[in-house]
N, C-alpha and C. Protein backbone atom coordinates (compact mmCIF):
# COMPACT_ATOMS: atom_id res chain seq x y z
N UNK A 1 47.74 23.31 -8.35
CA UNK A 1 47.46 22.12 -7.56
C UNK A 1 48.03 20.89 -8.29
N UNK A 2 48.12 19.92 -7.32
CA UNK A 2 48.91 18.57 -8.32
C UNK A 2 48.20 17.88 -8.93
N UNK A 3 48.63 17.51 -9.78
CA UNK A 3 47.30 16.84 -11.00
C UNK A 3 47.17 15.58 -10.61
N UNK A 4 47.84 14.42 -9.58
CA UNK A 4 47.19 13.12 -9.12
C UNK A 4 46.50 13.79 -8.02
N UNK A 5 46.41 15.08 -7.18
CA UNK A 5 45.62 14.90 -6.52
C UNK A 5 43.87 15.31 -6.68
N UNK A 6 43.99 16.42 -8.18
CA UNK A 6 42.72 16.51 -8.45
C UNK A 6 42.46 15.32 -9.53
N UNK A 7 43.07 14.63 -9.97
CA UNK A 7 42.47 12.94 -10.52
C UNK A 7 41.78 12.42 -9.20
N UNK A 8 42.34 12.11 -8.18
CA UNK A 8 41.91 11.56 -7.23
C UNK A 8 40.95 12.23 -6.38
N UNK A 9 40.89 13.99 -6.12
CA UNK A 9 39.24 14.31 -5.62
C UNK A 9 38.50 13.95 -6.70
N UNK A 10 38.79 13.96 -8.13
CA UNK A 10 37.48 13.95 -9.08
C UNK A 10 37.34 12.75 -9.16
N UNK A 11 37.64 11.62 -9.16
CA UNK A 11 37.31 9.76 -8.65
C UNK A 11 36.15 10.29 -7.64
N UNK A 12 36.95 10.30 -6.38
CA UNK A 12 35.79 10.45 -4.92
C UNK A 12 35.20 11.87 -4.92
N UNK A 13 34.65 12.68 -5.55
CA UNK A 13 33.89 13.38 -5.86
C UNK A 13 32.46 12.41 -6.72
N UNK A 14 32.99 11.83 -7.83
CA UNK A 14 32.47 10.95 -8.85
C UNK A 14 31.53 9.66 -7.99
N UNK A 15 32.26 9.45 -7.42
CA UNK A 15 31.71 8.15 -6.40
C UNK A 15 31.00 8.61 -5.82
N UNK A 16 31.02 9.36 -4.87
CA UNK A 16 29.83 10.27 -4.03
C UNK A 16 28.63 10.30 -4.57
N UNK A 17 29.06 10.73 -5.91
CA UNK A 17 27.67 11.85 -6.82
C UNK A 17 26.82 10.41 -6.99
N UNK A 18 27.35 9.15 -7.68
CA UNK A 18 27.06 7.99 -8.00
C UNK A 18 26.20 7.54 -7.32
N UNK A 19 26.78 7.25 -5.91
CA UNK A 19 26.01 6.55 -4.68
C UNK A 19 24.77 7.01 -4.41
N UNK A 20 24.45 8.23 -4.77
CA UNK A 20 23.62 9.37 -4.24
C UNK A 20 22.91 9.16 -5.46
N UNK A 21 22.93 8.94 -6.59
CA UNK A 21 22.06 9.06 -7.62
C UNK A 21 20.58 8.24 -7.61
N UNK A 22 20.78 6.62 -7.15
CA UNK A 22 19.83 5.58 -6.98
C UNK A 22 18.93 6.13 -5.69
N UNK A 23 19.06 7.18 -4.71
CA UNK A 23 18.54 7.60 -3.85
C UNK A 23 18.81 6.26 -2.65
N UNK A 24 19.57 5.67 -2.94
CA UNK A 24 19.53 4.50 -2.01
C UNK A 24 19.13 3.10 -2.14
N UNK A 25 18.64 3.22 -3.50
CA UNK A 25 17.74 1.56 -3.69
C UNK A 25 18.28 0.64 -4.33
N UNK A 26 17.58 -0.23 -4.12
CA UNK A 26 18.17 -1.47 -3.74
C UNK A 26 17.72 -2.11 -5.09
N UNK A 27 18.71 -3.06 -5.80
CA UNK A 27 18.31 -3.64 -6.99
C UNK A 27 17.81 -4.92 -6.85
N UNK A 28 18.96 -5.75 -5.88
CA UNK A 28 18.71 -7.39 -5.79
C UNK A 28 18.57 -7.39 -3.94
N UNK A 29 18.00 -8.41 -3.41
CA UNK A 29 17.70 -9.13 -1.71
C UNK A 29 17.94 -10.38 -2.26
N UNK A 30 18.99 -11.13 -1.19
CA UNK A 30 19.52 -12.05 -1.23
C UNK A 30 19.63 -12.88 0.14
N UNK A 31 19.55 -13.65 0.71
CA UNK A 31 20.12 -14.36 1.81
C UNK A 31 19.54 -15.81 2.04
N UNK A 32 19.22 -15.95 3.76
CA UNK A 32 19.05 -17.62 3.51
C UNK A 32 17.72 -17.55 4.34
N UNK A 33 16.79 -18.41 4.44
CA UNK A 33 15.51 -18.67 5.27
C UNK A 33 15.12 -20.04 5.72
N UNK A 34 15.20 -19.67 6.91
CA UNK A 34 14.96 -21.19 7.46
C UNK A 34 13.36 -21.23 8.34
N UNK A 35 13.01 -22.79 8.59
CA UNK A 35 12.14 -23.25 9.67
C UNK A 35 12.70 -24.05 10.42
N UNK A 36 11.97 -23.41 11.80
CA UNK A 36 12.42 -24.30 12.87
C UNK A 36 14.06 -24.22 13.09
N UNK A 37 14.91 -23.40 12.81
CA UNK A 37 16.38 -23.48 12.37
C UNK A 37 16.68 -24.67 11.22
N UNK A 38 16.12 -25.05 10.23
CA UNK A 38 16.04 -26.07 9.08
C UNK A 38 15.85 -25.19 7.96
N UNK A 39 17.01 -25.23 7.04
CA UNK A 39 16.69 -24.46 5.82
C UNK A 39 15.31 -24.98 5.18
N UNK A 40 14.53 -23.68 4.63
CA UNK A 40 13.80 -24.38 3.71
C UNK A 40 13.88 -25.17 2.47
N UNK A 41 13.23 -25.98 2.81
CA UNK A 41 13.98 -27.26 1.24
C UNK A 41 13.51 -26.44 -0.20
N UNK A 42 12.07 -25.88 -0.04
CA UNK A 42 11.37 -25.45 -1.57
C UNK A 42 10.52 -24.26 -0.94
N UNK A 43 10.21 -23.22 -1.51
CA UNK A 43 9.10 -22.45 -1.38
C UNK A 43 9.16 -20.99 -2.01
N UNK A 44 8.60 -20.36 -1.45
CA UNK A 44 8.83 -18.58 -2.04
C UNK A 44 8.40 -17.71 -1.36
N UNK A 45 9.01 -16.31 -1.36
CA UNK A 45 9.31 -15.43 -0.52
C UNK A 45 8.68 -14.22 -1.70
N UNK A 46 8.27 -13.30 -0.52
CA UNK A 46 7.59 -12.10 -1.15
C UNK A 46 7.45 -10.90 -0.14
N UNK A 47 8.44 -9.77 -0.79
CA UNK A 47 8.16 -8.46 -0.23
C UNK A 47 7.44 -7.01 -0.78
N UNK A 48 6.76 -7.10 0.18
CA UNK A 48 6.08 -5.91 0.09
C UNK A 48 6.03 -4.74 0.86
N UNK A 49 6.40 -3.38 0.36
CA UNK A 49 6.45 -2.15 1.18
C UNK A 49 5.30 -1.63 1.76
N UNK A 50 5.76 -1.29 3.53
CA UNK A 50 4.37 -0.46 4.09
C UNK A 50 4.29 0.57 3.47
N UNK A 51 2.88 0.78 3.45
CA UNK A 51 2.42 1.86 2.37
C UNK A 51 2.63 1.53 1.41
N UNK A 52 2.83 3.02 0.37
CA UNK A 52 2.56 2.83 -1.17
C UNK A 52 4.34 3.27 -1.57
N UNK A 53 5.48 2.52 -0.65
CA UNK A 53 6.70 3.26 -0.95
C UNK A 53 7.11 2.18 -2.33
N UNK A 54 6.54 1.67 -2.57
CA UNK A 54 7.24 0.31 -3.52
C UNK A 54 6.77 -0.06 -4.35
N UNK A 55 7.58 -0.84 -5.28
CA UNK A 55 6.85 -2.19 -6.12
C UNK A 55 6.85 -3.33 -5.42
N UNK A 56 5.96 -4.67 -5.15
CA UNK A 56 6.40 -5.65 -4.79
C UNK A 56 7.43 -6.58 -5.61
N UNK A 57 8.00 -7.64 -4.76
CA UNK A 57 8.93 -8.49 -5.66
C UNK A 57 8.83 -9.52 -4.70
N UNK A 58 9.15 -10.64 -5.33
CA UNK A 58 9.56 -11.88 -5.04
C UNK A 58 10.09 -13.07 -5.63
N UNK A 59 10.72 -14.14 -5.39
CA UNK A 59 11.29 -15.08 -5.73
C UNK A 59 11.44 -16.84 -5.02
N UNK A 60 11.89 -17.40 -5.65
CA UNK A 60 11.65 -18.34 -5.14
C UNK A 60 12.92 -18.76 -3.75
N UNK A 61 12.57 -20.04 -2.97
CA UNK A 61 13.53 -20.24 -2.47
C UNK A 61 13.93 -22.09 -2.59
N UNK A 62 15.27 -21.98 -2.74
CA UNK A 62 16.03 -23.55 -2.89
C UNK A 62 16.68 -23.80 -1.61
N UNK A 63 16.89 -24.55 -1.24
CA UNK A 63 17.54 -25.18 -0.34
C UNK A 63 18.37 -23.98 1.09
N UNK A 64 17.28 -23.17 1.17
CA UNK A 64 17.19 -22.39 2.19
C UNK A 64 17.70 -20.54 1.76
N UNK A 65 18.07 -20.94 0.49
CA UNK A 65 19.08 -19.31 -0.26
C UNK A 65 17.83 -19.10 -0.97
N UNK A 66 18.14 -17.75 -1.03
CA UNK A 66 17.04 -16.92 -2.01
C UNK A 66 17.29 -15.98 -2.59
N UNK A 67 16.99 -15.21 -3.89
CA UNK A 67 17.61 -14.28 -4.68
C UNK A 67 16.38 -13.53 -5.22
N UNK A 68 16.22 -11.99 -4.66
CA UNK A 68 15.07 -11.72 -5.63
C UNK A 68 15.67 -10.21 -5.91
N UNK A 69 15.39 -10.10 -7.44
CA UNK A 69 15.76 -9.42 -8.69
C UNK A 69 14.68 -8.09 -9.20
N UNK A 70 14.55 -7.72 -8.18
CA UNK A 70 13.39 -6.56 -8.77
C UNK A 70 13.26 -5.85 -10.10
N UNK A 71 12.45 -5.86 -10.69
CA UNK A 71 12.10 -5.06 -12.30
C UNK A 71 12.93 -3.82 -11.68
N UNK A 72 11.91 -2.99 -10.51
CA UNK A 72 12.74 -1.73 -10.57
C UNK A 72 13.61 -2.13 -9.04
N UNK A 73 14.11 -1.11 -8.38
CA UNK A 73 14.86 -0.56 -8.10
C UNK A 73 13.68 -0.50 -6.62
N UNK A 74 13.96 -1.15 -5.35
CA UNK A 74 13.61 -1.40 -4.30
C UNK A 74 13.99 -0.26 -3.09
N UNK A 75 13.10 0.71 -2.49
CA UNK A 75 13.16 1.66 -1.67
C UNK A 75 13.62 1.11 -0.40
N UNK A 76 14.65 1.88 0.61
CA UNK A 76 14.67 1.07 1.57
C UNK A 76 13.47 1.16 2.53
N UNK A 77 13.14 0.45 3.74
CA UNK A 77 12.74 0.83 4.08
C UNK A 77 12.27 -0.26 4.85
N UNK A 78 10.44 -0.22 5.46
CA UNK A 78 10.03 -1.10 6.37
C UNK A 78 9.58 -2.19 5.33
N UNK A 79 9.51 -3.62 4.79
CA UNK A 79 8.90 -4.42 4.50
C UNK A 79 7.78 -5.68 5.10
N UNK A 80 7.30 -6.18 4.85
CA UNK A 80 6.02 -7.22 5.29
C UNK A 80 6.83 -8.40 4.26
N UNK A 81 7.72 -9.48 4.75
CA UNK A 81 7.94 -10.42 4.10
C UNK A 81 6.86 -11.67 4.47
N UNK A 82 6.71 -12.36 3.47
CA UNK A 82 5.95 -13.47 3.48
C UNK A 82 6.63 -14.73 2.32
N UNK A 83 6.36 -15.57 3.06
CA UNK A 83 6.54 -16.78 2.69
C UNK A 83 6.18 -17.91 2.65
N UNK A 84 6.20 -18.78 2.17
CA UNK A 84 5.62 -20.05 1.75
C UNK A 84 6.60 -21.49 1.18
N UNK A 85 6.48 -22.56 2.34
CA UNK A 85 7.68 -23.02 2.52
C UNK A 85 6.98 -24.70 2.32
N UNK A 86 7.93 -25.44 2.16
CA UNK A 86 7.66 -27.14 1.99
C UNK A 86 8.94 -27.80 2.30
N UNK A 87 8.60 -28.69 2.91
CA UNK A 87 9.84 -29.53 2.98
C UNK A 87 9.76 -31.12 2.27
N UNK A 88 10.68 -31.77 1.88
CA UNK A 88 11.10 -33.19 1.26
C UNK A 88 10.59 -33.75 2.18
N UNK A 89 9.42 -35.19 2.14
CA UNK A 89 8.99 -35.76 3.00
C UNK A 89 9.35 -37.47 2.71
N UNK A 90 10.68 -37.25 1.73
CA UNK A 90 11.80 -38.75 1.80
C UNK A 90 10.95 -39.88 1.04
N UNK A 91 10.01 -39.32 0.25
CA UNK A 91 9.16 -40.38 -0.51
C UNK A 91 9.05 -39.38 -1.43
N UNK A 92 9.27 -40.79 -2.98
CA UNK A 92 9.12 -40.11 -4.37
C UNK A 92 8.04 -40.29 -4.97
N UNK A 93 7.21 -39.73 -5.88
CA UNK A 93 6.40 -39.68 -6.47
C UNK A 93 6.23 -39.60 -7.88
N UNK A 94 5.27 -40.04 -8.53
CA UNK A 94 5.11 -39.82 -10.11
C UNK A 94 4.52 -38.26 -10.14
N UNK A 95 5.40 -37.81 -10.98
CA UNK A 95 4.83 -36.34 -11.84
C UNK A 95 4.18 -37.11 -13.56
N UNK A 96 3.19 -36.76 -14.11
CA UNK A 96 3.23 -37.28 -14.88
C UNK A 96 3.72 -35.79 -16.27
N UNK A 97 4.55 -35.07 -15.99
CA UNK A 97 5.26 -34.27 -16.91
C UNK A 97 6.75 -34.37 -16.44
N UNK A 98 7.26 -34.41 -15.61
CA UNK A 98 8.77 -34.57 -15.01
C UNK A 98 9.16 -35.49 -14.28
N UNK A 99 7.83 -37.07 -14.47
CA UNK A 99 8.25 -38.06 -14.01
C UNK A 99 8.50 -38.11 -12.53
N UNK A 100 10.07 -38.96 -12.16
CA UNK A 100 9.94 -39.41 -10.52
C UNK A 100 10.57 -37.58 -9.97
N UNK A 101 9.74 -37.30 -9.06
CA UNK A 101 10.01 -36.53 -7.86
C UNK A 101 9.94 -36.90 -7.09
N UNK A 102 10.72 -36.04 -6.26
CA UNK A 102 10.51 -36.29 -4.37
C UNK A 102 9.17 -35.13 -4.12
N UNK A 103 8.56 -35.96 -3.04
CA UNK A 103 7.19 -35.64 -2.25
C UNK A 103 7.81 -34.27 -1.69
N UNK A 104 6.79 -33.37 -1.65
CA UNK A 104 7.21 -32.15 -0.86
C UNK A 104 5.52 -31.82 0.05
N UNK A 105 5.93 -31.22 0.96
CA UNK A 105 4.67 -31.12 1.84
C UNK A 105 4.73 -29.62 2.50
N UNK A 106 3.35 -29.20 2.35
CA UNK A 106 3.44 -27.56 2.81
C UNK A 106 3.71 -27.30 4.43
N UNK A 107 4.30 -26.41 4.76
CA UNK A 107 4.74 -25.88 5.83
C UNK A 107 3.98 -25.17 6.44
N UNK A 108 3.11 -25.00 7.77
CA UNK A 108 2.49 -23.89 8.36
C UNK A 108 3.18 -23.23 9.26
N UNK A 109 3.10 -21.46 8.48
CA UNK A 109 4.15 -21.05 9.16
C UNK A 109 3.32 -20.05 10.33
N UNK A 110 4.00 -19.80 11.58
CA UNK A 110 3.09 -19.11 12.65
C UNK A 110 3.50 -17.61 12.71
N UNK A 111 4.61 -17.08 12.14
CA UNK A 111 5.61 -16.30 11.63
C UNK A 111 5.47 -15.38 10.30
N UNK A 112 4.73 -15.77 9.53
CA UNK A 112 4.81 -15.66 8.32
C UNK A 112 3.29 -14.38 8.00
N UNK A 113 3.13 -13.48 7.43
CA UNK A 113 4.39 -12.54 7.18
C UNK A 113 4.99 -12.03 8.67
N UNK A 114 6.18 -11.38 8.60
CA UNK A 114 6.86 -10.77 9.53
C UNK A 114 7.48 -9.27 8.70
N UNK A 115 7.81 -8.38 10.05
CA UNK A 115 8.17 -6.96 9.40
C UNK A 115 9.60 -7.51 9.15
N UNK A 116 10.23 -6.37 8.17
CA UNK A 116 12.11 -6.62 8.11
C UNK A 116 11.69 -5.02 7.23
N UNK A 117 12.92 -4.34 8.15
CA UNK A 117 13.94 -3.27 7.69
C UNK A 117 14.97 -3.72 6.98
N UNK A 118 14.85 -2.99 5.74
CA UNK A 118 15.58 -3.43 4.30
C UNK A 118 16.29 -2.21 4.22
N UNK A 119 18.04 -2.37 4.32
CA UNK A 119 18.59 -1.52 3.82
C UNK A 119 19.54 -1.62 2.70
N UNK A 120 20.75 -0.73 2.05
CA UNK A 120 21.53 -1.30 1.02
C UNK A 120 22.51 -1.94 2.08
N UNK A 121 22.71 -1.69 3.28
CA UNK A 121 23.69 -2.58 3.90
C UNK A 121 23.25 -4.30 4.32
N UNK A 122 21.93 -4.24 4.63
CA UNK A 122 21.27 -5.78 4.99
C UNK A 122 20.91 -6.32 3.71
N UNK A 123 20.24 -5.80 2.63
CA UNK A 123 20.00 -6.26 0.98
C UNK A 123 20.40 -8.02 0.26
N UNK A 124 22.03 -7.95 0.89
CA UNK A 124 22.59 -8.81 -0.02
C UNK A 124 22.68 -10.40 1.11
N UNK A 125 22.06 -9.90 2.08
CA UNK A 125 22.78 -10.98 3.22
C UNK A 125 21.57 -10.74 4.53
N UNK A 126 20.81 -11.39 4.11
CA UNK A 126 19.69 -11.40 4.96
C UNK A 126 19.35 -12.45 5.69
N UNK A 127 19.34 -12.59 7.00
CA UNK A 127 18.76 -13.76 7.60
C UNK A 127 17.44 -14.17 8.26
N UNK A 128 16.50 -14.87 7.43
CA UNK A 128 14.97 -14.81 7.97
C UNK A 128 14.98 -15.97 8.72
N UNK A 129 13.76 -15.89 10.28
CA UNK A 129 14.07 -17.22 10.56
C UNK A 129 12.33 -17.38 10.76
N UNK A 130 11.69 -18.39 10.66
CA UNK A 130 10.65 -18.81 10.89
C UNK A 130 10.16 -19.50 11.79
N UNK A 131 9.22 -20.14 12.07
CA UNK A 131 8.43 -21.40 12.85
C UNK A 131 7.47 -21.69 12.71
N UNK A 132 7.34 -23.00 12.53
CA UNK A 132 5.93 -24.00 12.70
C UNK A 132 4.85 -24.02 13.37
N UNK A 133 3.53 -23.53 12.88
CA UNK A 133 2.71 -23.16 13.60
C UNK A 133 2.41 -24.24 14.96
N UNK A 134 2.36 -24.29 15.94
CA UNK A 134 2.02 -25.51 16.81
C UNK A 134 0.76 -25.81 16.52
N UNK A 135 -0.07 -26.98 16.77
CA UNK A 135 -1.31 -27.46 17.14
C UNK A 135 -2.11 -27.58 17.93
């Protein structure tokens, strides 16, 4: 047999075996979360697996992007995301450890938690959308 072509089954042989090793899971969830279609200015996000398939994880969120970094290794599957959101309310304030900040004010969300199917294809590029509880 020709020797670039068993270099090249044993590459994609190799890759196969690879992909298959993590059983599928997921290391990092990444994407953007908004209210009301308004990125969130500040808050944090937290998933947790139905049932007992998981560890939880979570992270914070900036200016509507979010990045969360699991210790282990995230099953795919059904999740319960929750979140907790604030927006800039254009007035600064004294911190008396970090001085002048901008005012931030909590968000009630009507949405919050919601289910999301987590796979390695949705993982890196996720789009959550929320809303404001009415009154």
């Amino acid at each position: 047999m020709n020797p670039r072509l068993l270099s090249h089954l044993a590459v994609f042989f190799a890759l196969g075996s690879c992909l298959s090793c993590g059983g599928g899971s997921i290391g990092a969830v990444s994407g953007t979360a908004t209210v009301d279609g308004v990125p969130i200015d500040a808050g944090a996000i937290s998933l947790r697996a139905e049932g007992d398939a998981g560890p939880p994880a979570g992270g914070p969120i900036e200016a509507g992007q979010f990045t969360i970094a699991s210790r282990k290794p995230l099953p795919p599957g059904t999740y319960s995301v929750s979140v907790q959101a604030s927006k800039k309310t254009g007035r600064a304030v004294k911190d008396p450890q970090r001085g002048e900040i901008e005012e931030m004010t909590p968000l009630e969300l009507a949405d919050s938690p919601q289910q999301l199917e987590l796979t390695a294809a949705n993982a890196g590029n996720l789009t959550l959308r929320f809303t404001t509880r009415r009154r």
